[in-house]
PDB file of N, CA and C in Angstrom:
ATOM      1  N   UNK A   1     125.386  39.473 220.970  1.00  0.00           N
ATOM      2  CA  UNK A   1     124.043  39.038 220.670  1.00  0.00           C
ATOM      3  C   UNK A   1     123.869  37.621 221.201  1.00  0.00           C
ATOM      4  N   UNK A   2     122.782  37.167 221.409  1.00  0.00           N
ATOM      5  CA  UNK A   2     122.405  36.365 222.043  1.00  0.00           C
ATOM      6  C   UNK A   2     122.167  35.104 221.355  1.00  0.00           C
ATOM      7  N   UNK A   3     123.241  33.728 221.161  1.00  0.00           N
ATOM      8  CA  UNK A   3     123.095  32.772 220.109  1.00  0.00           C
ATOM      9  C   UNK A   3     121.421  32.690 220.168  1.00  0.00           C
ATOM     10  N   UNK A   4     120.756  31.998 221.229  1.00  0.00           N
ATOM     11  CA  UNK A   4     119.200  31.864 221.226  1.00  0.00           C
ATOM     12  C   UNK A   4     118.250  32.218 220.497  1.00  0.00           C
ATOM     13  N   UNK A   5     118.665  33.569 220.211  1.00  0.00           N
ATOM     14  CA  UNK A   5     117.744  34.910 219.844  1.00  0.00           C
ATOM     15  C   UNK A   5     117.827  34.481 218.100  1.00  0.00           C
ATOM     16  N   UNK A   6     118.804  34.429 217.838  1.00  0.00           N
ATOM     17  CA  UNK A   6     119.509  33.733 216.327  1.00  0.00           C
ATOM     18  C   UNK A   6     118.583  32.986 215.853  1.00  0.00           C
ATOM     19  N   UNK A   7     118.813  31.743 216.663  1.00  0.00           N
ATOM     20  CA  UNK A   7     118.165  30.443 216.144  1.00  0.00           C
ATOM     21  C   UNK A   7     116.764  30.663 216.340  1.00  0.00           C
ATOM     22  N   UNK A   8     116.061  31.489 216.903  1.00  0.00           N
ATOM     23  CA  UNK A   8     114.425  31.722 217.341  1.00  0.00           C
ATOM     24  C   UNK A   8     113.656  32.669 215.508  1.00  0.00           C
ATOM     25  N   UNK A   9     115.269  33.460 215.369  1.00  0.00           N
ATOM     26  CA  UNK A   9     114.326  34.199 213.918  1.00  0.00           C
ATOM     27  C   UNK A   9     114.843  33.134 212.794  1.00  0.00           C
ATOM     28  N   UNK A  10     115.560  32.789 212.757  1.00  0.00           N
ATOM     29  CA  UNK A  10     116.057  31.553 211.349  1.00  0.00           C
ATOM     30  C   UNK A  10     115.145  30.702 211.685  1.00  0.00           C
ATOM     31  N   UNK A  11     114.734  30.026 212.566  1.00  0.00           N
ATOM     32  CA  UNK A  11     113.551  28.842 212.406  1.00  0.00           C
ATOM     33  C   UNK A  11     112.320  28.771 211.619  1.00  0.00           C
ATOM     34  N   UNK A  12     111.611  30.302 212.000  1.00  0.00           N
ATOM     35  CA  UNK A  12     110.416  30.578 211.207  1.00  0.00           C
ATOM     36  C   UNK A  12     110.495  31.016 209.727  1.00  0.00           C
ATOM     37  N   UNK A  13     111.972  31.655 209.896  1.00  0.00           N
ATOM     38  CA  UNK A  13     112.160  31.500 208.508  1.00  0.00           C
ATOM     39  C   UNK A  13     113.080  30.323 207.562  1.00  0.00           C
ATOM     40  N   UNK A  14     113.559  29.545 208.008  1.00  0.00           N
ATOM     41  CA  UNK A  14     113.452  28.319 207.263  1.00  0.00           C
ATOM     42  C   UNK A  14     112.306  27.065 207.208  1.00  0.00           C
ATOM     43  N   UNK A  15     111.242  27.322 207.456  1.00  0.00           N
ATOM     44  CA  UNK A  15     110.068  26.962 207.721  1.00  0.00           C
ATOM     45  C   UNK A  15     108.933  27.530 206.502  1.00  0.00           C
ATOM     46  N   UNK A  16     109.442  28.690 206.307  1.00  0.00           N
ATOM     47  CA  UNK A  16     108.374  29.831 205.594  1.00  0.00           C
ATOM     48  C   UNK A  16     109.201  29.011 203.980  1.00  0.00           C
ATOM     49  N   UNK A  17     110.782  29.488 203.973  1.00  0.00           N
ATOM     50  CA  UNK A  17     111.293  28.945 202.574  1.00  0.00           C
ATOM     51  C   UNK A  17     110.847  27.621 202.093  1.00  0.00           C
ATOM     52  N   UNK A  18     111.006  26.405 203.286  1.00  0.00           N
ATOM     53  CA  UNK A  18     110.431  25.013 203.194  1.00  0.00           C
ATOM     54  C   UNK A  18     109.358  24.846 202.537  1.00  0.00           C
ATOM     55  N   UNK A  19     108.343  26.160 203.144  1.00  0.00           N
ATOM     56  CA  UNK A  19     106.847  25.649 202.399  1.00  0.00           C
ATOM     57  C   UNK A  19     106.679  26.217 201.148  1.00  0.00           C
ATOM     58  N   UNK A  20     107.330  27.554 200.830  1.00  0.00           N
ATOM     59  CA  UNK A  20     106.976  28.313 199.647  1.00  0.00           C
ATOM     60  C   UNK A  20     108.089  27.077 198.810  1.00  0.00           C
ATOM     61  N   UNK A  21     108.600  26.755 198.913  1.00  0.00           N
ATOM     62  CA  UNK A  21     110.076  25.544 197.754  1.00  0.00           C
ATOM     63  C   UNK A  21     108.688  24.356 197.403  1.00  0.00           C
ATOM     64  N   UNK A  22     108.064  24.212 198.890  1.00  0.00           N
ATOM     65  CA  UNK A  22     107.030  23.154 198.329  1.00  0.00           C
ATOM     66  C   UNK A  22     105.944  23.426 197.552  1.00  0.00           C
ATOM     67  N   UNK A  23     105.202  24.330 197.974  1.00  0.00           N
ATOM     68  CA  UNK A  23     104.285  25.286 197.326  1.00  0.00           C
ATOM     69  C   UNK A  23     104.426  25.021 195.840  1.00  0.00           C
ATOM     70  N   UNK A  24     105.588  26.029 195.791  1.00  0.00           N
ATOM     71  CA  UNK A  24     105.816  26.278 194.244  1.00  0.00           C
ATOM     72  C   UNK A  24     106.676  24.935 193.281  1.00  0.00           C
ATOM     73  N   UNK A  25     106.803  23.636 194.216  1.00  0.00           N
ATOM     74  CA  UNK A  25     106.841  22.668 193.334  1.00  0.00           C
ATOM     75  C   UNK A  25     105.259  21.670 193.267  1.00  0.00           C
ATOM     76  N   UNK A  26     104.528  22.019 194.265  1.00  0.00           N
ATOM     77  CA  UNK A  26     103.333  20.982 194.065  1.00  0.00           C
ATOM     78  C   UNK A  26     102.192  21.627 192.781  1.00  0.00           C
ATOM     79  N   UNK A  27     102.535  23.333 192.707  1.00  0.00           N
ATOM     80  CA  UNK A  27     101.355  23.716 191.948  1.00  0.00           C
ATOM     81  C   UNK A  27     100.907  23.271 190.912  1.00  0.00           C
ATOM     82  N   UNK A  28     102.416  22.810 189.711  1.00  0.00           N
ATOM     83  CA  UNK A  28     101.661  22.853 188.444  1.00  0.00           C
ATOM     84  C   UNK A  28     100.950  21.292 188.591  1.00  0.00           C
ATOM     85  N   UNK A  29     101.270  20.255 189.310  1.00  0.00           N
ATOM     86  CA  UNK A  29     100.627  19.157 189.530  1.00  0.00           C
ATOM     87  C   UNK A  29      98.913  19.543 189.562  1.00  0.00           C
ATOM     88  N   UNK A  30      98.775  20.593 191.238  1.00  0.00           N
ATOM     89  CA  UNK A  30      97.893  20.779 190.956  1.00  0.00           C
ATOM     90  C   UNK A  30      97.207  21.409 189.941  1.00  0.00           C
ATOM     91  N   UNK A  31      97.594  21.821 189.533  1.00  0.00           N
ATOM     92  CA  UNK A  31      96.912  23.077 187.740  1.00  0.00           C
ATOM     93  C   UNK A  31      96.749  21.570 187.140  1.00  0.00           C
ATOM     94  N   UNK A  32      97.352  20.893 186.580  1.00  0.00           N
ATOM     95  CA  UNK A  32      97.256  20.145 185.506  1.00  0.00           C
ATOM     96  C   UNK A  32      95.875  18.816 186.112  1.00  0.00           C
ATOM     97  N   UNK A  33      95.766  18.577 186.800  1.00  0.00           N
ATOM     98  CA  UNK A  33      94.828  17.773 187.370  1.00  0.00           C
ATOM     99  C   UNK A  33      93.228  18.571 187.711  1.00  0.00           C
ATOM    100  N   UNK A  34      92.055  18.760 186.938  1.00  0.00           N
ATOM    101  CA  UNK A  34      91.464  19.822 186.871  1.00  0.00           C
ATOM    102  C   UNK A  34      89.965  18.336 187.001  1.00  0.00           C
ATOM    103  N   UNK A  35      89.206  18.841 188.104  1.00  0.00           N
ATOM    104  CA  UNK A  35      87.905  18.281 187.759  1.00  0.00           C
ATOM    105  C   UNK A  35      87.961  17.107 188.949  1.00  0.00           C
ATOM    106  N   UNK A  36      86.325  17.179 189.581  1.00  0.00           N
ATOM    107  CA  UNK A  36      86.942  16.038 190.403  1.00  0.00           C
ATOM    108  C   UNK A  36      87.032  14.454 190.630  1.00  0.00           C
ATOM    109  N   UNK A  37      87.645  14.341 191.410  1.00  0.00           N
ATOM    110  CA  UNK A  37      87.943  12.490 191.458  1.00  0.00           C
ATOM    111  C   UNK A  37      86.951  11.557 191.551  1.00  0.00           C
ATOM    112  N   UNK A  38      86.624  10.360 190.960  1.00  0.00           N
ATOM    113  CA  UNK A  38      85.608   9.729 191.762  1.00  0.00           C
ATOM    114  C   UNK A  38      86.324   8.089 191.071  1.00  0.00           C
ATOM    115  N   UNK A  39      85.877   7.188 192.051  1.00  0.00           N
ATOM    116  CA  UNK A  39      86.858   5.917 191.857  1.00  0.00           C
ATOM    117  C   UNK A  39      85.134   5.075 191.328  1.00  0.00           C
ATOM    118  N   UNK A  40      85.629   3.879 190.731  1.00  0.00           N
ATOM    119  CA  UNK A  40      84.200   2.911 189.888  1.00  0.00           C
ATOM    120  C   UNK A  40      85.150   1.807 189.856  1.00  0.00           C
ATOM    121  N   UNK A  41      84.419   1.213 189.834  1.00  0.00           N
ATOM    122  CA  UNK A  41      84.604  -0.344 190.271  1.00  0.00           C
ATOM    123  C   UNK A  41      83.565  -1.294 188.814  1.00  0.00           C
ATOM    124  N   UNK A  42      84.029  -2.458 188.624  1.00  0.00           N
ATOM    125  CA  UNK A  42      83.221  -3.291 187.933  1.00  0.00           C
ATOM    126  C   UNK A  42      83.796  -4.601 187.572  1.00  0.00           C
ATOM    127  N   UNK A  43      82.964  -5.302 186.996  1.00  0.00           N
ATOM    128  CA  UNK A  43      82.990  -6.984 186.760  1.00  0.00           C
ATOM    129  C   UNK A  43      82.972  -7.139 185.333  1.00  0.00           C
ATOM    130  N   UNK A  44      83.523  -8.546 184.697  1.00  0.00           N
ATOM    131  CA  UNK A  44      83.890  -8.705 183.373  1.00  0.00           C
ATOM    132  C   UNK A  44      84.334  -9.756 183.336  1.00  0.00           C
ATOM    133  N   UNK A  45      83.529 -10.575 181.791  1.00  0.00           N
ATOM    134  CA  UNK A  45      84.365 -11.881 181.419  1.00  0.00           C
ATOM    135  C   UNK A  45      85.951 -11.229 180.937  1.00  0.00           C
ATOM    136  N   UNK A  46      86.241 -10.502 180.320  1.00  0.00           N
ATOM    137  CA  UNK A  46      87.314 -10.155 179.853  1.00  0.00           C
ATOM    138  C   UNK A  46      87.611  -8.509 180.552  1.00  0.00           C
ATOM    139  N   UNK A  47      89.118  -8.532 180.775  1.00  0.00           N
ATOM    140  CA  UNK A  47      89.818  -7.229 181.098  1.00  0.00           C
ATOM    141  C   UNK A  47      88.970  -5.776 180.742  1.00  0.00           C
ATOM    142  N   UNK A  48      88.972  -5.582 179.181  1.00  0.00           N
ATOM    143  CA  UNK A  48      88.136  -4.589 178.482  1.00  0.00           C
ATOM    144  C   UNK A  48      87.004  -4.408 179.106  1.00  0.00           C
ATOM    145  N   UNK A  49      86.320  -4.929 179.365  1.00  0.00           N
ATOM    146  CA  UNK A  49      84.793  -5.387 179.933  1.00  0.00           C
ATOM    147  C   UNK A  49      84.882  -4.729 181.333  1.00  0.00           C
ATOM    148  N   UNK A  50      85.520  -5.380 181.686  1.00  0.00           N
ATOM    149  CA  UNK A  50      85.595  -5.015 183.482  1.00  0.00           C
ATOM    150  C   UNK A  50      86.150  -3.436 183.584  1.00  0.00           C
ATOM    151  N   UNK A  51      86.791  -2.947 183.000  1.00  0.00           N
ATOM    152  CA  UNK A  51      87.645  -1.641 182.883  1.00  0.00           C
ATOM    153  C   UNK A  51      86.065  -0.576 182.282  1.00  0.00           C
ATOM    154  N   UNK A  52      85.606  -1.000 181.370  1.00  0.00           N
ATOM    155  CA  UNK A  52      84.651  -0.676 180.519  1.00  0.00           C
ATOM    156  C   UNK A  52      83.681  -0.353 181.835  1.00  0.00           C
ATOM    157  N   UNK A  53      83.257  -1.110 182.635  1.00  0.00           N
ATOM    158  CA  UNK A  53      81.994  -1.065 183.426  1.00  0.00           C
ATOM    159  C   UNK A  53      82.392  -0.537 184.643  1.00  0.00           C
ATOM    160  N   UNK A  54      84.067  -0.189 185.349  1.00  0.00           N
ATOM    161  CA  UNK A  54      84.014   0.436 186.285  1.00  0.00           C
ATOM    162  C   UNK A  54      84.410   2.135 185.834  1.00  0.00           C
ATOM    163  N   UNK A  55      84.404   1.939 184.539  1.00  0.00           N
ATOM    164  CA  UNK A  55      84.365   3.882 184.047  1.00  0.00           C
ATOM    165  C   UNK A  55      82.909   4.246 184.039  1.00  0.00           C
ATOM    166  N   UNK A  56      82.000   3.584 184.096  1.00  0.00           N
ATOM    167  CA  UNK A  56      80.485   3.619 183.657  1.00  0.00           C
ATOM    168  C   UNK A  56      80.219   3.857 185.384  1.00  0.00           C
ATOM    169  N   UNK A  57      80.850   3.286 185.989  1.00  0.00           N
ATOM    170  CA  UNK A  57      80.217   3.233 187.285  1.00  0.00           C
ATOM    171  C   UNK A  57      80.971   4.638 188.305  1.00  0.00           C
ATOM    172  N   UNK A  58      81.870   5.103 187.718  1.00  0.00           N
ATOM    173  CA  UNK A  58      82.322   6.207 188.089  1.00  0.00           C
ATOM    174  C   UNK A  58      81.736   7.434 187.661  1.00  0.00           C
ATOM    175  N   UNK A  59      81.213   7.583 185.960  1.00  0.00           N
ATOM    176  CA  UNK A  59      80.834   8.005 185.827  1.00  0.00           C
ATOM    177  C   UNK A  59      79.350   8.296 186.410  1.00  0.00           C
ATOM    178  N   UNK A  60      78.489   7.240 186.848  1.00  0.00           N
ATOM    179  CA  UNK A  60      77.632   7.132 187.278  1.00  0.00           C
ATOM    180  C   UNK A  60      77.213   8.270 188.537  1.00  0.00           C
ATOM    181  N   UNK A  61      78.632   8.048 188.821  1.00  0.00           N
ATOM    182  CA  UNK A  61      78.494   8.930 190.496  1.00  0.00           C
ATOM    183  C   UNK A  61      78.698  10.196 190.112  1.00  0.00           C
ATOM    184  N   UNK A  62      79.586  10.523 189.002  1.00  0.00           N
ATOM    185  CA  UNK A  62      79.933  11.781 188.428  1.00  0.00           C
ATOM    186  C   UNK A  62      78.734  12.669 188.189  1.00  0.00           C
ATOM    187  N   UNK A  63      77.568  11.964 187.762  1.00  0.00           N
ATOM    188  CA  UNK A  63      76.473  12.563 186.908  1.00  0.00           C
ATOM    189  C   UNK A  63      75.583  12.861 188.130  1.00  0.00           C
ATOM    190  N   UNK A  64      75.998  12.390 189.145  1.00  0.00           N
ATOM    191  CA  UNK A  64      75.131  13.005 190.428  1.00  0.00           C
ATOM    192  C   UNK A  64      75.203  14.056 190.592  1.00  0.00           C
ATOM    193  N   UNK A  65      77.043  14.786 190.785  1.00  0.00           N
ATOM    194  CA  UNK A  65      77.282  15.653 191.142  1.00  0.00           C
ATOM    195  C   UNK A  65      77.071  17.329 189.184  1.00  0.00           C
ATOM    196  N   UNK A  66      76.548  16.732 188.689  1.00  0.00           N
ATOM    197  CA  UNK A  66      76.118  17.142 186.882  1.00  0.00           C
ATOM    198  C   UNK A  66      77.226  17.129 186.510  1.00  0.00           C
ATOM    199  N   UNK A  67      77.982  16.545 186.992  1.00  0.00           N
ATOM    200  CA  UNK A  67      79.988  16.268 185.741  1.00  0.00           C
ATOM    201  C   UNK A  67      79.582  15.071 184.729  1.00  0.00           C
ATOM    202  N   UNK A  68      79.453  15.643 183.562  1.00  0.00           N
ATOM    203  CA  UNK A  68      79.383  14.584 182.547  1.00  0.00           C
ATOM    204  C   UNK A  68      80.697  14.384 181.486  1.00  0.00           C
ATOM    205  N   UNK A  69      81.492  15.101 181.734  1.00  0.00           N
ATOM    206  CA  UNK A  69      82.938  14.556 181.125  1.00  0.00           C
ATOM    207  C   UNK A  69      84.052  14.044 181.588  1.00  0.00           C
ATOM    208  N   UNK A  70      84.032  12.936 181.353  1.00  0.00           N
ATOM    209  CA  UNK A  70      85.282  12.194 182.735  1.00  0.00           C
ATOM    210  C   UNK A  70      86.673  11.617 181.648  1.00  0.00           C
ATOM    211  N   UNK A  71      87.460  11.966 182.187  1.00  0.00           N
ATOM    212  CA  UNK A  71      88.534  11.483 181.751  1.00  0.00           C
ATOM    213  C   UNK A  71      89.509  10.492 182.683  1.00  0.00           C
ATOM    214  N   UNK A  72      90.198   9.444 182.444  1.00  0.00           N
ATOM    215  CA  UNK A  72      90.664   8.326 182.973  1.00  0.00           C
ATOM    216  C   UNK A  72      91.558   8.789 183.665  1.00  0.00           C
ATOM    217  N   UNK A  73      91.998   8.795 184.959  1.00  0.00           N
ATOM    218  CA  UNK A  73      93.465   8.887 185.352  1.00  0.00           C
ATOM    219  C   UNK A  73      94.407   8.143 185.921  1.00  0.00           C
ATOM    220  N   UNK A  74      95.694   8.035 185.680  1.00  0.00           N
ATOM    221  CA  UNK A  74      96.298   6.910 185.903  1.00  0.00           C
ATOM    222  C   UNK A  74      96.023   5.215 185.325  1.00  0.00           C
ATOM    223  N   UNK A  75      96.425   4.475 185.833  1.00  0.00           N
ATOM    224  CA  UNK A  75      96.079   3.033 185.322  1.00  0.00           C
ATOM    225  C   UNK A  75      95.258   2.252 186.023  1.00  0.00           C
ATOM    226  N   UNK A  76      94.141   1.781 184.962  1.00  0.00           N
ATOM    227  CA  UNK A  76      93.304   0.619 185.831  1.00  0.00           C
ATOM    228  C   UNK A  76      93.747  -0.537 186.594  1.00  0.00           C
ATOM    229  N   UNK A  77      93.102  -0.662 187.904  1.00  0.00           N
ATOM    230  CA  UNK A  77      93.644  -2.116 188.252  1.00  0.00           C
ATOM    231  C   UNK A  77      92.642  -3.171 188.216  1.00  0.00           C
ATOM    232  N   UNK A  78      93.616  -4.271 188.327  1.00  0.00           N
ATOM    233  CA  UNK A  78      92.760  -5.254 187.281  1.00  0.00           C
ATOM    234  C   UNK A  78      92.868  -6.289 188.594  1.00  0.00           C
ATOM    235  N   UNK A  79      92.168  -6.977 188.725  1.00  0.00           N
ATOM    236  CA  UNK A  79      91.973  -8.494 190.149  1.00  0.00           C
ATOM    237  C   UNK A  79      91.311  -9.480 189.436  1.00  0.00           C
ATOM    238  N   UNK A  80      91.938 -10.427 189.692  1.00  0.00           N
ATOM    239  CA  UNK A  80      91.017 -11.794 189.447  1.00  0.00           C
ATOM    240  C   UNK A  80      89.513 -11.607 189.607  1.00  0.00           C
ATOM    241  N   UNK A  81      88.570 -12.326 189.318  1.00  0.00           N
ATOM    242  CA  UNK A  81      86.967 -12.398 189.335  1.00  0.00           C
ATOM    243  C   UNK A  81      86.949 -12.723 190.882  1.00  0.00           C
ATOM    244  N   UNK A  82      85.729 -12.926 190.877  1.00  0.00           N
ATOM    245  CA  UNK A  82      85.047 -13.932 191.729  1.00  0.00           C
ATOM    246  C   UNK A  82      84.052 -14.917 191.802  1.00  0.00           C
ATOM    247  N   UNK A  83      84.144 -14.491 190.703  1.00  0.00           N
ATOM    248  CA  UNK A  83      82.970 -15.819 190.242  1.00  0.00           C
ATOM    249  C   UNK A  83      83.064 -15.935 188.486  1.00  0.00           C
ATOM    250  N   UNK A  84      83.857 -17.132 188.338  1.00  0.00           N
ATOM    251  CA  UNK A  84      84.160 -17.331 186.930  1.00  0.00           C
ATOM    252  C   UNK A  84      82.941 -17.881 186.426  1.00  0.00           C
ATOM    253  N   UNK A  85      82.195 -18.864 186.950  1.00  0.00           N
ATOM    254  CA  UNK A  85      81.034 -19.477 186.457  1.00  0.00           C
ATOM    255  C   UNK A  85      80.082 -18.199 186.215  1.00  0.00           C
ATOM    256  N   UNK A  86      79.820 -17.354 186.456  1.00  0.00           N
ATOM    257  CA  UNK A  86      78.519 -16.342 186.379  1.00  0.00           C
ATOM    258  C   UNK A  86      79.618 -15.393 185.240  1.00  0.00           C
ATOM    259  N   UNK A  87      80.350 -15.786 184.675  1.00  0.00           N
ATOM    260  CA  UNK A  87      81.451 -14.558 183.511  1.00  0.00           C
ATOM    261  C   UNK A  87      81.667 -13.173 184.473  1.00  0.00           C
ATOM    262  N   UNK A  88      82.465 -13.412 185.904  1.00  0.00           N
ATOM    263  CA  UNK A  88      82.780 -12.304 186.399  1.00  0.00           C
ATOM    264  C   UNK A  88      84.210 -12.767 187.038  1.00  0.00           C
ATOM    265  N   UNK A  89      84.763 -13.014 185.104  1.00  0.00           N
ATOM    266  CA  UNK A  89      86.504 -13.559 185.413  1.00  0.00           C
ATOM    267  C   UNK A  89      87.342 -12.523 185.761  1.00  0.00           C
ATOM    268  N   UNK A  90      86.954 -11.163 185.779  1.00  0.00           N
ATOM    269  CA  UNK A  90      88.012 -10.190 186.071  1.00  0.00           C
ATOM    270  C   UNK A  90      87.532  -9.053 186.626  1.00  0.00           C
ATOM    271  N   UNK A  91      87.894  -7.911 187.995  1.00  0.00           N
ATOM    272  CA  UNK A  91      87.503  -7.222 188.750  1.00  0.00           C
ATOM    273  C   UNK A  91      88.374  -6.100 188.547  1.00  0.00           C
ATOM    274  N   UNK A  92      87.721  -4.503 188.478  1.00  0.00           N
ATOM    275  CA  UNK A  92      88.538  -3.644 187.657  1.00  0.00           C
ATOM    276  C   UNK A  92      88.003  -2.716 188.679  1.00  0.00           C
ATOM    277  N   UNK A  93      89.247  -1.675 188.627  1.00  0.00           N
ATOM    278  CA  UNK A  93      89.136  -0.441 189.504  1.00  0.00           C
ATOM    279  C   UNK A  93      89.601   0.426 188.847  1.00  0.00           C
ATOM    280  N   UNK A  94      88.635   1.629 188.751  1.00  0.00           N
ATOM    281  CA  UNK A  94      89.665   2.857 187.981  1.00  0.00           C
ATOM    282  C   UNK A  94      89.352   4.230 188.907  1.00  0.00           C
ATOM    283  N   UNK A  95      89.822   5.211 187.917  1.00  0.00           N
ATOM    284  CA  UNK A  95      89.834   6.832 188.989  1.00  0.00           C
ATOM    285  C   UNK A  95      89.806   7.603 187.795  1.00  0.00           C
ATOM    286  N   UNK A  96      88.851   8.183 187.611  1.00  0.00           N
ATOM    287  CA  UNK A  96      88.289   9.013 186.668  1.00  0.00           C
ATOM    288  C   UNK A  96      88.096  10.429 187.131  1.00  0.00           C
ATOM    289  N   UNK A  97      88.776  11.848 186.424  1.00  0.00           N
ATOM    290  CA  UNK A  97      88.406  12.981 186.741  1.00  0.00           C
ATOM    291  C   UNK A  97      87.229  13.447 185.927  1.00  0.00           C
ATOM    292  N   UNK A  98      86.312  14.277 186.605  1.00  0.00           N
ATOM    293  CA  UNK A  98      85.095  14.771 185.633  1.00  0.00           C
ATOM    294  C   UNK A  98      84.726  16.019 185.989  1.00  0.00           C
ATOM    295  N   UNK A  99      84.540  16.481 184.877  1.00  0.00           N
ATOM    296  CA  UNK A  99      83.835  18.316 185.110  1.00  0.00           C
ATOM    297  C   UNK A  99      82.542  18.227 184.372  1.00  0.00           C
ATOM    298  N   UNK A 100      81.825  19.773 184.890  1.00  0.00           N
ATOM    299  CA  UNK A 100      80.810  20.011 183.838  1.00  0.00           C
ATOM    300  C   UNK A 100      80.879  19.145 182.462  1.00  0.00           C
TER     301      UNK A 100
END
């Protein structure tokens, strides 16, 4: 038999195993993550505040698409202000999932 011939049918099939091994480890990630993404942004004298107004602003976009239940995902990030004099001491980013 022809080594060539060998290595031509094992390729596609270690290729096929590769993806189904990946497949069946990415799913339940995907299952458990349900509803979709939308990122909000906002300003704040204090942390709370700023976190507070970029879920409002995610949600905002949410309610475009009629998703009015959003749930937080992952951790907010938090940045210095940009303008402390106007009380916009802290700059917040979050990622909110939302469904119906």
């Amino acid at each position: 038999m022809n080594v060539h011939l060998v290595h031509r049918h094992r390729a596609p099939l270690s290729i096929a195993a590769a993806l189904s091994c990946l497949l069946a480890a990415s799913s339940p990630a995907i299952g458990a993550q349900s509803g979709m993404l939308f990122e909000g942004a906002g300003f704040g004298p204090t942390i709370e505040v700023a976190v507070q107004s970029a879920f409002w602003d995610a949600e905002a976009s949410a309610s475009a698409y009629q998703l009015f239940t959003c749930r937080l995902v992952g951790e907010p990030r938090i940045f210095p202000g940009p303008n402390p004099t106007r009380n916009r001491n802290f700059r917040a980013q979050v990622t909110v999932a939302c469904t119906p």
